[in-house]
N, C-alpha and C. Protein backbone atom coordinates (compact mmCIF):
# COMPACT_ATOMS: atom_id res chain seq x y z
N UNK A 1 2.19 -31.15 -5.43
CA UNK A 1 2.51 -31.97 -4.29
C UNK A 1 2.83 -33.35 -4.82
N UNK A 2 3.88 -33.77 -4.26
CA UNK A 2 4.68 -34.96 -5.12
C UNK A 2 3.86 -36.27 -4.11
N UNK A 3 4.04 -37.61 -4.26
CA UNK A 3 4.37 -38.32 -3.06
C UNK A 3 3.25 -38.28 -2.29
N UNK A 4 2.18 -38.02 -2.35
CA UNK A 4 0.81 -37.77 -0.90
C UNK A 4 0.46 -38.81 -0.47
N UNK A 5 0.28 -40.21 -0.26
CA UNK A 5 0.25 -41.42 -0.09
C UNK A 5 0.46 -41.98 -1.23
N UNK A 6 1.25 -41.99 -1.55
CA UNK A 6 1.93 -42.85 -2.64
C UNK A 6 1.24 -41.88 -4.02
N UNK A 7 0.65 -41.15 -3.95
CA UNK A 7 0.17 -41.15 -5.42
C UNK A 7 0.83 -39.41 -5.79
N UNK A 8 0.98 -39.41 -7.14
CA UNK A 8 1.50 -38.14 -7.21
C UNK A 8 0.17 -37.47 -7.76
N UNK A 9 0.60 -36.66 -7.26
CA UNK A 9 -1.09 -35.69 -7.39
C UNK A 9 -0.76 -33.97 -7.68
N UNK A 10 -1.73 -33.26 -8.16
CA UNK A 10 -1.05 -31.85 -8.38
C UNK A 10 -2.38 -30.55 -7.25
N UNK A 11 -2.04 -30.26 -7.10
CA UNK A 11 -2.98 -29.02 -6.13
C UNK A 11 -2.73 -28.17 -7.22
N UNK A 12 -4.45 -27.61 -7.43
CA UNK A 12 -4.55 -26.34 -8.22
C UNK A 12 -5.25 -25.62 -8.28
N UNK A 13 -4.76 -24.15 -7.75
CA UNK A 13 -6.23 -22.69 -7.24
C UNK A 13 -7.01 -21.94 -8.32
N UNK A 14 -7.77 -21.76 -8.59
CA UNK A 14 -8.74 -21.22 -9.51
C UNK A 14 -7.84 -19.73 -8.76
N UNK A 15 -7.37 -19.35 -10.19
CA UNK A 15 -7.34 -18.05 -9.58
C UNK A 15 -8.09 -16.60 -9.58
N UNK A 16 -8.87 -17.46 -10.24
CA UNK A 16 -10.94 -16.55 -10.01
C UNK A 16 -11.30 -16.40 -8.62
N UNK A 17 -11.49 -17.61 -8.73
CA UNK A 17 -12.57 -18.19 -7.31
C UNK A 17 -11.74 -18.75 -6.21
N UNK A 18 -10.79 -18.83 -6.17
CA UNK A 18 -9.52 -19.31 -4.99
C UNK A 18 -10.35 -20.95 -4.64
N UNK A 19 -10.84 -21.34 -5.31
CA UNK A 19 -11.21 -22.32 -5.24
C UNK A 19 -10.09 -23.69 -5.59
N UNK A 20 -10.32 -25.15 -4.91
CA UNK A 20 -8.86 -25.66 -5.04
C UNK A 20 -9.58 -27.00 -5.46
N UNK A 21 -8.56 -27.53 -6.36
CA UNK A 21 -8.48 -29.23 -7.04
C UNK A 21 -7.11 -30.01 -6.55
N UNK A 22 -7.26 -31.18 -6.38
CA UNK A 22 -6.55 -32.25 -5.94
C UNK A 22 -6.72 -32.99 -7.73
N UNK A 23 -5.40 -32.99 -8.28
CA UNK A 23 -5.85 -33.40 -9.80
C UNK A 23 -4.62 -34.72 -9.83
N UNK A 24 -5.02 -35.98 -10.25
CA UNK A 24 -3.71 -37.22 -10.48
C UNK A 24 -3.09 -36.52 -11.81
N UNK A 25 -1.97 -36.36 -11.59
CA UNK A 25 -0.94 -36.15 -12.84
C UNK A 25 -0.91 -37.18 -14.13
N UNK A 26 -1.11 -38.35 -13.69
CA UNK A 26 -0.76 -38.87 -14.12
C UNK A 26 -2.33 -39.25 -15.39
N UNK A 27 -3.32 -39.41 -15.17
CA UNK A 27 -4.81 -40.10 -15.91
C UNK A 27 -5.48 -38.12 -15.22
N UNK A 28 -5.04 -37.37 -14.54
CA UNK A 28 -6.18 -35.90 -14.90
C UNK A 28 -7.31 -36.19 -14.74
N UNK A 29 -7.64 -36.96 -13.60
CA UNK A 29 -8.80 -37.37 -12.89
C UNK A 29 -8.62 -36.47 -11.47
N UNK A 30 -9.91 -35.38 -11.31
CA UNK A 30 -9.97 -34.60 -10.29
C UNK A 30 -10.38 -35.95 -8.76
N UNK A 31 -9.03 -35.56 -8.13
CA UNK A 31 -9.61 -36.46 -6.65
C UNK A 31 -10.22 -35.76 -5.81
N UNK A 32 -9.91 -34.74 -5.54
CA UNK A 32 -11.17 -33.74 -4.22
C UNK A 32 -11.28 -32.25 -5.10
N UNK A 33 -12.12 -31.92 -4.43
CA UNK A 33 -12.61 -30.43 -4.73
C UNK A 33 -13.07 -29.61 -3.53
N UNK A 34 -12.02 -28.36 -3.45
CA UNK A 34 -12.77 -27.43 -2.68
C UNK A 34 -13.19 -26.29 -2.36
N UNK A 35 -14.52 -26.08 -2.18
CA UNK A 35 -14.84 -24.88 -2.70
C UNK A 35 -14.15 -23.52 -2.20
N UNK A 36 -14.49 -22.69 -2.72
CA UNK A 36 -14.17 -21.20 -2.21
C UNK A 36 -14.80 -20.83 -1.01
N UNK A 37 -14.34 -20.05 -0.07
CA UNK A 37 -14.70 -19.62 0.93
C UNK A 37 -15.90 -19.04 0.80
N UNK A 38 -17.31 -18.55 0.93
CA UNK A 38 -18.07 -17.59 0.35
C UNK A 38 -18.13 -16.47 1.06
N UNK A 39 -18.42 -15.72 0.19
CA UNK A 39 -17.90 -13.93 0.65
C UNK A 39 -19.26 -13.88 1.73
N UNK A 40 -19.92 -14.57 1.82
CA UNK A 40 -21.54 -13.93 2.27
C UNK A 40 -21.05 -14.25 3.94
N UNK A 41 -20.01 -14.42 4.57
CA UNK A 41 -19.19 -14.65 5.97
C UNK A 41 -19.37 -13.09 6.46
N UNK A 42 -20.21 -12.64 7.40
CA UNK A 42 -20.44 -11.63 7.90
C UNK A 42 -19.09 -10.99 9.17
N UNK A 43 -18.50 -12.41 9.40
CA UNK A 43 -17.19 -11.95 10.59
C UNK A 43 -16.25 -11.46 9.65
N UNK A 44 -15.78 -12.41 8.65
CA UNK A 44 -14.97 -12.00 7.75
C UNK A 44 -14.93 -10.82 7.14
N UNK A 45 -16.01 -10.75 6.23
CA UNK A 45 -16.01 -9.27 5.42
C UNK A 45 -15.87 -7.80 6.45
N UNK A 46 -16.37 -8.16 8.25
CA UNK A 46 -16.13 -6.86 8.91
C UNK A 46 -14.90 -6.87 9.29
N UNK A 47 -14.01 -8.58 9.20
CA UNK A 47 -12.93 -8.11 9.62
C UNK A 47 -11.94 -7.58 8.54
N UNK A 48 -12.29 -8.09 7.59
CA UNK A 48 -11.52 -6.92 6.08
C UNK A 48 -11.73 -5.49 6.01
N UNK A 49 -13.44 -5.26 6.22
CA UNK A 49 -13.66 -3.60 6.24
C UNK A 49 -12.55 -3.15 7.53
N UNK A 50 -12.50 -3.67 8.67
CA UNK A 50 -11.79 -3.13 9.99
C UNK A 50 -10.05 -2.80 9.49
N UNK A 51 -9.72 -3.66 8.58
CA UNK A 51 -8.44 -4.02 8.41
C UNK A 51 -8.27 -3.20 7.58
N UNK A 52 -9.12 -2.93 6.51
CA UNK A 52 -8.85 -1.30 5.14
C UNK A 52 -8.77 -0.27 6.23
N UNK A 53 -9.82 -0.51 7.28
CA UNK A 53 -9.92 1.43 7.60
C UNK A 53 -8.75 1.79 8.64
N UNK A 54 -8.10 0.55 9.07
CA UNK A 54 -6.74 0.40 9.92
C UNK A 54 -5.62 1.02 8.65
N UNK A 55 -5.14 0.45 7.45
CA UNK A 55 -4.95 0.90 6.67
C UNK A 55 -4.99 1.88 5.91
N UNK A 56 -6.11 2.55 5.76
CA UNK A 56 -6.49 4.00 5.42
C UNK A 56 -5.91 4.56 6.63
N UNK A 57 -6.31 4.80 7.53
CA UNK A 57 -6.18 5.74 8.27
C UNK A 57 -4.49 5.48 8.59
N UNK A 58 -3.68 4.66 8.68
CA UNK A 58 -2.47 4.66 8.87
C UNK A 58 -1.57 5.49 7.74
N UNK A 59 -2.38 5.42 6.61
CA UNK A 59 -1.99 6.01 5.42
C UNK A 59 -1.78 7.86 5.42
N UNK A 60 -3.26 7.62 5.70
CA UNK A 60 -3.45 9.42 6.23
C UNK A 60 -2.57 9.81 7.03
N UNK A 61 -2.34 9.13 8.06
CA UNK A 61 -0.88 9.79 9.23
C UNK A 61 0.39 9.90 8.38
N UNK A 62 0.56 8.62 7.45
CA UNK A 62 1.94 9.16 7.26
C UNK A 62 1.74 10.28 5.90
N UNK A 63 0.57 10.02 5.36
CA UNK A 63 0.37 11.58 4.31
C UNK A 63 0.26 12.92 5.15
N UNK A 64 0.14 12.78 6.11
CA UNK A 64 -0.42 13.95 7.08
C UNK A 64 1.55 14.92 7.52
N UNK A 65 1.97 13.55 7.84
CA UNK A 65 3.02 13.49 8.67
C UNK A 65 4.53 14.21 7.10
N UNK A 66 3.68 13.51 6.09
CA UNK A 66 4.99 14.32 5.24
C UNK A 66 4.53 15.23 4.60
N UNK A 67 3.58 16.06 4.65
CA UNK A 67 2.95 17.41 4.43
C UNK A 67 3.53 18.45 5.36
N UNK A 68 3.21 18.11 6.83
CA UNK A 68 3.70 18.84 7.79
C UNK A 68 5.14 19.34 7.51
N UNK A 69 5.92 17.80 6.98
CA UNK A 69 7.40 17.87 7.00
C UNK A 69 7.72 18.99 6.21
N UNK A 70 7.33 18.67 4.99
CA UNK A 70 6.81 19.47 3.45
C UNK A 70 6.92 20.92 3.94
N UNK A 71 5.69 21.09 4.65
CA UNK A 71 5.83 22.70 5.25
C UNK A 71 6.55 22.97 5.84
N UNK A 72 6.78 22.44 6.36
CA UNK A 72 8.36 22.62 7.84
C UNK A 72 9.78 23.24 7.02
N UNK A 73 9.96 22.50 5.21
CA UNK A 73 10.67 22.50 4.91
C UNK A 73 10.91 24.26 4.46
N UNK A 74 9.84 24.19 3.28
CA UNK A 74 9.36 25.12 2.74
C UNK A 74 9.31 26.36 3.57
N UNK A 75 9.07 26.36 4.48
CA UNK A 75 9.18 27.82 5.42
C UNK A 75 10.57 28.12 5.89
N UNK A 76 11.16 27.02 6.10
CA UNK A 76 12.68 27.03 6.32
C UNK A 76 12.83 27.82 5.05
N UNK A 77 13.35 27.21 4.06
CA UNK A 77 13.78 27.77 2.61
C UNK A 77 13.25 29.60 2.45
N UNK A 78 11.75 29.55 2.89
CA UNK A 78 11.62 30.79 2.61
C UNK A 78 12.04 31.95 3.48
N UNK A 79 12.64 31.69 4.64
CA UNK A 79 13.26 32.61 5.93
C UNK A 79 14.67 32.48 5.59
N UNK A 80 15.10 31.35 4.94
CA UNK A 80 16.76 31.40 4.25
C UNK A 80 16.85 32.34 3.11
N UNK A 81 16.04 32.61 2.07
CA UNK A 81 15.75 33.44 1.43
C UNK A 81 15.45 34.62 1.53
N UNK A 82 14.40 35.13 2.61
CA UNK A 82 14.22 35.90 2.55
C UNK A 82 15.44 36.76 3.31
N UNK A 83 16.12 36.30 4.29
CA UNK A 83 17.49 37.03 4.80
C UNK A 83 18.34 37.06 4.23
N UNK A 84 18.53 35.90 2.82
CA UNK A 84 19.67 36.23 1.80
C UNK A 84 19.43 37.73 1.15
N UNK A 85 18.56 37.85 1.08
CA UNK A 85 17.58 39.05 0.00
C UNK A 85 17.88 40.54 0.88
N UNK A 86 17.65 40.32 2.03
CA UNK A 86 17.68 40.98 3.34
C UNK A 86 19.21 41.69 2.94
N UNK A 87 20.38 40.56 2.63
CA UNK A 87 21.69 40.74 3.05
C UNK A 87 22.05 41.16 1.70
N UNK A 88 21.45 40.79 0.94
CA UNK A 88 21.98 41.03 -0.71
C UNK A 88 22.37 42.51 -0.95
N UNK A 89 22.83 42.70 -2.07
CA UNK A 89 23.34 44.08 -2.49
C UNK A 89 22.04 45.04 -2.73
N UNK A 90 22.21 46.20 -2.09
CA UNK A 90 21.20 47.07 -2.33
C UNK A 90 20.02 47.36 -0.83
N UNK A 91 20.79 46.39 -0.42
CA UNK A 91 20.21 46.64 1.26
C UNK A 91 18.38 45.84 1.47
N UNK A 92 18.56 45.33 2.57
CA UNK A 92 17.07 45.08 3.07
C UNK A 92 16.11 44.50 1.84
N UNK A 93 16.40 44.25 1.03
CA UNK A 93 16.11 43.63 -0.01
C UNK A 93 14.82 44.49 -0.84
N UNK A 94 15.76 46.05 -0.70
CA UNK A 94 14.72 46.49 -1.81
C UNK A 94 15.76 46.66 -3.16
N UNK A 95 14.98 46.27 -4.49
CA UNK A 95 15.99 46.53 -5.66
C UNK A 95 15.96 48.06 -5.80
N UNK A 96 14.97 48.90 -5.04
CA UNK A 96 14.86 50.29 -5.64
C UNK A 96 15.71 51.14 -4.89
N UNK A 97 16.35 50.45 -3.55
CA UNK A 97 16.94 51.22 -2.59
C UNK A 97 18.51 51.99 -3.14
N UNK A 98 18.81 51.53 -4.17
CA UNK A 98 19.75 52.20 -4.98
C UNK A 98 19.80 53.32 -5.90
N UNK A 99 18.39 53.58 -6.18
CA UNK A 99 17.97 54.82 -6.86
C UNK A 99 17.97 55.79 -6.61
């Protein structure tokens, strides 16, 4: 951050602890400090658990949803097949029916 009342100053996140410094560029004298949020926030952490299992479970539908497809496909293919086989030489799709 350039310019903040006159002084040039740099913002910088711990990217551990998301924790933040207000540092002068110029002499690297820390002007504020602030801490990290702490995890021990009981609204917060249920609203993260709420927000994974929104996530999970949205996940599962669309894993659910291209399995189904998956099968949908696969049974197609195997009724295209099996009437090619049906139609093939030698009749009804036995290889022995020529013997």
């Amino acid at each position: 951050m350039v310019d903040q009342g006159g002084r040039d100053d740099l913002d910088v996140v711990c990217p551990l602890c998301h924790g933040k410094l207000l540092v002068d560029r110029r002499t690297g004298v820390v002007l504020d400090a602030v801490a990290p949020k702490k995890a021990g926030d009981i609204d917060d952490l249920l609203d993260e658990v709420q927000a994974a299992e929104g996530r999970r479970a949205e996940e599962f539908s669309r894993a659910f949803e291209t399995e189904r497809r998956r099968r949908e496909l696969l049974e197609k293919k195997f009724r295209l097949a099996k009437e090619k086989s049906e139609d093939g030489p030698g009749g009804r799709g036995d290889p022995l029916a020529d013997s």
